[in-house]
Protein backbone atom coordinates (compact mmCIF):
# COMPACT_ATOMS: atom_id res chain seq x y z
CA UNK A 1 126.80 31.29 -162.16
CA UNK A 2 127.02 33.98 -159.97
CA UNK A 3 124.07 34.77 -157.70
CA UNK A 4 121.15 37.53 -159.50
CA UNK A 5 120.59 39.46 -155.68
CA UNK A 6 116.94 41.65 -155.45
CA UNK A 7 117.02 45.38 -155.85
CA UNK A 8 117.54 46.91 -152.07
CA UNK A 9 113.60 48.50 -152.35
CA UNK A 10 112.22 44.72 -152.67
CA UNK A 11 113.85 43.64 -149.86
CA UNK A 12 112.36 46.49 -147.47
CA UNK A 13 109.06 45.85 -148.79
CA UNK A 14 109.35 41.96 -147.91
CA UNK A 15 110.73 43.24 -144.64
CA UNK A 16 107.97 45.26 -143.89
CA UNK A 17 105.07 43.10 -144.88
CA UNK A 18 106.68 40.44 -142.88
CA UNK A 19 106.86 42.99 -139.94
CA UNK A 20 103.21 43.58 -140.33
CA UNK A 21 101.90 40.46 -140.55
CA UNK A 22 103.69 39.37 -137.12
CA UNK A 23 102.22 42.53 -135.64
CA UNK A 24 99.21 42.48 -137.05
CA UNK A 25 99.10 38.39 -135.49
CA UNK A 26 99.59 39.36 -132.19
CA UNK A 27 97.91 42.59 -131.92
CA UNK A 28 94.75 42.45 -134.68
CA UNK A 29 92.50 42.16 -131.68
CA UNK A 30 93.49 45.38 -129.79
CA UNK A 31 93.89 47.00 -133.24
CA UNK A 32 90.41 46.49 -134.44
CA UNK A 33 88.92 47.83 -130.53
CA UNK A 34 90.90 50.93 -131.14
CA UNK A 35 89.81 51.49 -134.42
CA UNK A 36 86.19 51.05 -133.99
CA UNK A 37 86.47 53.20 -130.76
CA UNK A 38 87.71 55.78 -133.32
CA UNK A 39 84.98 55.15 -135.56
CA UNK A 40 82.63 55.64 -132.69
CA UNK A 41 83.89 58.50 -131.46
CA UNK A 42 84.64 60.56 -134.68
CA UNK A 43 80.75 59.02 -135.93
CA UNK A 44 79.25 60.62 -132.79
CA UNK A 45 81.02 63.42 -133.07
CA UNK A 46 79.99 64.72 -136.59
CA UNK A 47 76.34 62.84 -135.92
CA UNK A 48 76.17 65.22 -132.89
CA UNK A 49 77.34 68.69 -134.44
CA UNK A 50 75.32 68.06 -137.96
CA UNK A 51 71.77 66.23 -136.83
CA UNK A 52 72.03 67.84 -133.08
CA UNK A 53 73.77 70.88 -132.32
CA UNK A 54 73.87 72.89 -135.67
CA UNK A 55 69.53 72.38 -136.21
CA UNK A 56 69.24 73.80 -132.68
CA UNK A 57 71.72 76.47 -132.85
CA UNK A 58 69.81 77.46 -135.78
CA UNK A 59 65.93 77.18 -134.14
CA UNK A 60 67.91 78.63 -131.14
CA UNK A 61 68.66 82.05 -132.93
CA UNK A 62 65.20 82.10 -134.61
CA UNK A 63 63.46 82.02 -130.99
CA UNK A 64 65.90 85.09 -129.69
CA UNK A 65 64.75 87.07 -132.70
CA UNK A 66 61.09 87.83 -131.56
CA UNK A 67 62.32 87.95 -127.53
CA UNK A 68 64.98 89.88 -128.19
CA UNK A 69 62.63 92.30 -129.96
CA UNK A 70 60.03 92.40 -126.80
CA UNK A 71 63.18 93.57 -124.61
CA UNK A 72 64.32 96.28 -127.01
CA UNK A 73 60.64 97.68 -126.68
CA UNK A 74 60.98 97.09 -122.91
CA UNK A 75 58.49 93.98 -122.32
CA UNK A 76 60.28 93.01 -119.96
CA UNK A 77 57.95 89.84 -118.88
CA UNK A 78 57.32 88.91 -122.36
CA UNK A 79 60.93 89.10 -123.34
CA UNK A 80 61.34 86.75 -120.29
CA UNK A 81 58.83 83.97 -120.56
CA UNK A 82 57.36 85.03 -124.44
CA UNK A 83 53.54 85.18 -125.90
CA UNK A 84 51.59 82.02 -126.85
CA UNK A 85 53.54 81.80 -130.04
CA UNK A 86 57.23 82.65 -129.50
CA UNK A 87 59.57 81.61 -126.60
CA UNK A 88 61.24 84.13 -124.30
CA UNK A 89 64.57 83.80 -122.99
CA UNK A 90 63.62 81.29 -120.53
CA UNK A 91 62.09 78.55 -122.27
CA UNK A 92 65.29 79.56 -124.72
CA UNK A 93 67.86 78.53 -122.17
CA UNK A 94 65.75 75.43 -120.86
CA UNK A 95 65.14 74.12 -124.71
CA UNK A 96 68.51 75.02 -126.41
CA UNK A 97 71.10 74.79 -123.64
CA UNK A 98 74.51 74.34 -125.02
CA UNK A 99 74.15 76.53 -127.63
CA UNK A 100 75.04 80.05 -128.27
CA UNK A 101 71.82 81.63 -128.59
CA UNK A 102 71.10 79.90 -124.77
CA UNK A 103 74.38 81.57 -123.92
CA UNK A 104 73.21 85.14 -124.75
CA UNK A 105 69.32 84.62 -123.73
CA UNK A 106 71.10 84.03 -120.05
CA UNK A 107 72.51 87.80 -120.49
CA UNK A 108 69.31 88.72 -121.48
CA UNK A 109 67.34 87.00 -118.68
CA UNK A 110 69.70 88.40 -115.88
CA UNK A 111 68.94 92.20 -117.20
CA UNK A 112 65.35 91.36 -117.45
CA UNK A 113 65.58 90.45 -113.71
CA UNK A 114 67.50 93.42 -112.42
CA UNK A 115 64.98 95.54 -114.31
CA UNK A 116 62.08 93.70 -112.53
CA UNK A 117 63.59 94.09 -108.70
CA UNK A 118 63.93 90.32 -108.54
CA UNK A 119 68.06 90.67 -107.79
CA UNK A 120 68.38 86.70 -107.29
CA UNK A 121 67.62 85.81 -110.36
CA UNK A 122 69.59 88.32 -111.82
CA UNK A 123 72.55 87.28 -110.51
CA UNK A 124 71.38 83.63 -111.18
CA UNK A 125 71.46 84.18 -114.65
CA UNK A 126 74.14 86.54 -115.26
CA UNK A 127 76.61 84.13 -113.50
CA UNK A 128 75.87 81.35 -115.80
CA UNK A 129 76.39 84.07 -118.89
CA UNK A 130 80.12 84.21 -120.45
CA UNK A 131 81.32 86.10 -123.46
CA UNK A 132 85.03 86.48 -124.76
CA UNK A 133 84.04 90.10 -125.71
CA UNK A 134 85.61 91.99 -122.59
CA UNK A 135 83.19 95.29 -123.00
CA UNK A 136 80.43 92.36 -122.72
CA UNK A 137 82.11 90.84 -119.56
CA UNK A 138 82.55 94.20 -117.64
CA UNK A 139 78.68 94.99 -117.93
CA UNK A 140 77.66 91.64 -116.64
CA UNK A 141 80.14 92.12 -113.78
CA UNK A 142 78.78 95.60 -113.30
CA UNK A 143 75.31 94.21 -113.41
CA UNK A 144 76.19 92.02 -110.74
CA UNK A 145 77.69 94.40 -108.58
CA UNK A 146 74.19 96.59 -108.94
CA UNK A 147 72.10 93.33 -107.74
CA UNK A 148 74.48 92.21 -104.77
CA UNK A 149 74.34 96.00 -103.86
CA UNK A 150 70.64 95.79 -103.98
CA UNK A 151 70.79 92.82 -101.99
CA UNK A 152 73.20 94.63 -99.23
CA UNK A 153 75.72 92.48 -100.30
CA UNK A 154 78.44 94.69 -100.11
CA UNK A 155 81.52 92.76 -100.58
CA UNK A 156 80.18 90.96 -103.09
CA UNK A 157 79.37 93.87 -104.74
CA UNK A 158 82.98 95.44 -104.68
CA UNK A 159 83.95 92.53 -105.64
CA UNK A 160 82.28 92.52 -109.12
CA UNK A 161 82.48 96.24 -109.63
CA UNK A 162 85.93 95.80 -109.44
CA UNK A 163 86.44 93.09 -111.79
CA UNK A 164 83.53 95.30 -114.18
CA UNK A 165 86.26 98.53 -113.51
CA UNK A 166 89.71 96.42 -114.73
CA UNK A 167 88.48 93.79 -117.39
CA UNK A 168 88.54 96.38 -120.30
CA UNK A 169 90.36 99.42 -118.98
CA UNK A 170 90.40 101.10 -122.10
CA UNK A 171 86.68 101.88 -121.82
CA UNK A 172 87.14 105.14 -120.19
CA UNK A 173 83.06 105.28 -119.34
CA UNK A 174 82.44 101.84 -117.70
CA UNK A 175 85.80 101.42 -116.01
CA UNK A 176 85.16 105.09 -114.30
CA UNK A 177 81.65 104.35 -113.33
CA UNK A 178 82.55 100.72 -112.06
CA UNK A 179 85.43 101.72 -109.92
CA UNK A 180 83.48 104.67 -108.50
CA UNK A 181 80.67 102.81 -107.56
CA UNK A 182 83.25 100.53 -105.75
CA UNK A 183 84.87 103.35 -104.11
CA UNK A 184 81.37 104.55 -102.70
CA UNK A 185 80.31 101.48 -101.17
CA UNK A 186 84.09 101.25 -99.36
CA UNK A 187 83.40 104.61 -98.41
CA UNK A 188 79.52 103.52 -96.92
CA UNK A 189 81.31 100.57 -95.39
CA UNK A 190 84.21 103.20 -93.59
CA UNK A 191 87.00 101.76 -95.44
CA UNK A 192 88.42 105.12 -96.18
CA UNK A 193 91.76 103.77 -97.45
CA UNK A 194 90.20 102.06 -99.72
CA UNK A 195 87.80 104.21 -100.98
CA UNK A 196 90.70 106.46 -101.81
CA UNK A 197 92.30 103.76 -103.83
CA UNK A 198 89.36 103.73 -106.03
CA UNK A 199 89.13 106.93 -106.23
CA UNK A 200 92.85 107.69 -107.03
CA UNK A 201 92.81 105.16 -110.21
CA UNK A 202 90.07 107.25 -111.94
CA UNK A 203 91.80 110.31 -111.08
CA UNK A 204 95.51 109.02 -112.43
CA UNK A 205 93.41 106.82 -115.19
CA UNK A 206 90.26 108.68 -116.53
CA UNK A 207 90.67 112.26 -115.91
CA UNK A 208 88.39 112.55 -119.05
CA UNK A 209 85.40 110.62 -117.92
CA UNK A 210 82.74 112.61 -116.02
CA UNK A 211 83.54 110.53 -113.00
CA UNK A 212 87.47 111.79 -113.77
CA UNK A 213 85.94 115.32 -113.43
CA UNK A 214 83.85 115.57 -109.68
CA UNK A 215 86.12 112.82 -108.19
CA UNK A 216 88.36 115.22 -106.58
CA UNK A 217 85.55 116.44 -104.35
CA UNK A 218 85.37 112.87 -103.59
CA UNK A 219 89.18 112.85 -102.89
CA UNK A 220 88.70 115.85 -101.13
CA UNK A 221 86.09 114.83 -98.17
CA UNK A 222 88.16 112.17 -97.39
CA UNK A 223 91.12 114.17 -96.74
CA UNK A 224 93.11 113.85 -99.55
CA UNK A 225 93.01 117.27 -101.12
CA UNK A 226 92.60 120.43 -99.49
């Protein structure tokens, strides 16, 4: 009688399960850490964004509502630390760090600052502020360069009206402005050559922009034009 052999799939299938079972002998230990570590992790994880983060981002947005109503109406000081009911942007950042809300209430809180004269907390705030929208990011740099200027801090200022005057070149108005205000404080400082370097991009760049228009008196007094 000749011998009745086992479809080819049948034999695989032994193969493998015998495969598996020695593997699973002499590593079931180290398999079942690394799967509860997954557990763990993944299980925090959604535990943390559903019971933690997304409730506060929520009561997070709900507190900037009434602050961020006090600054439009220019309450400064209530804006900042809020009435006996609402939060300002402080408490905001202090309570709800993390989130998004706490991101933007740090924008907020720097303005409110430069507004009041108090230029260290300004840049305090402003520096822990970051937004992927680039308009965004040039007018916190800008606002930094007005409160290191305020502070006589004059490279520091360049420094941040220059980053305000290149992050989003296409805004003809803020790029001008930035860049102008870096060339004047080069110019204060008797850097002439580079004064004129500021000065030259918003002439070659932003002819358009009022600062495009009077900067070739600018130009001009520094011996560049005659």
């Amino acid at each position: 009688m000749s011998e009745i052999k086992k479809p080819l799939h049948v034999e695989h299938e032994k193969n493998f399960i015998t495969q598996f079972q020695q593997f699973w002998s002499k590593y079931n230990k180290q398999t079942t850490y690394g799967l509860a570590i997954i557990v763990l992790v993944v299980g925090g994880y959604l535990g943390y964004k559903y019971l933690i983060q997304e409730p506060n981002e929520k009561k997070a947005a709900e507190a900037m509502f009434r602050a961020e109503e006090y600054f439009r109406m220019d309450s400064v000081k209530l804006a900042l630390q809020g009435d006996n009911i609402n939060s300002g942007f402080l408490k905001i950042i202090s309570k709800y760090g993390g989130t998004k809300s706490a991101n933007l209430a740090a924008f907020y809180a720097g303005t409110c600052y430069l507004r009041l004269g108090d230029y260290n907390n300004a840049i305090k705030y402003l520096k822990d502020f970051s937004s992927p929208a680039l308009q965004l990011e040039a007018r916190t740099h800008g606002m930094l360069g007005d409160a290191y200027s305020e502070l006589n801090k004059k490279e520091e200022a360049i420094a941040e009206y220059k980053k305000a005057g290149t992050v989003f070149d296409k805004d003809d108005l803020l790029s001008s402005e930035y860049l102008f205000r870096a060339g004047y404080l080069y110019e204060s400082m008797g850097k002439t050559k580079d004064a004129i370097e500021m000065y030259q991009i918003i002439k070659d760049k932003y002819p358009s922009s009022q600062r495009g228009y009077d900067i070739d008196k600018y130009l001009a007094r520094l011996g560049v034009l005659k």
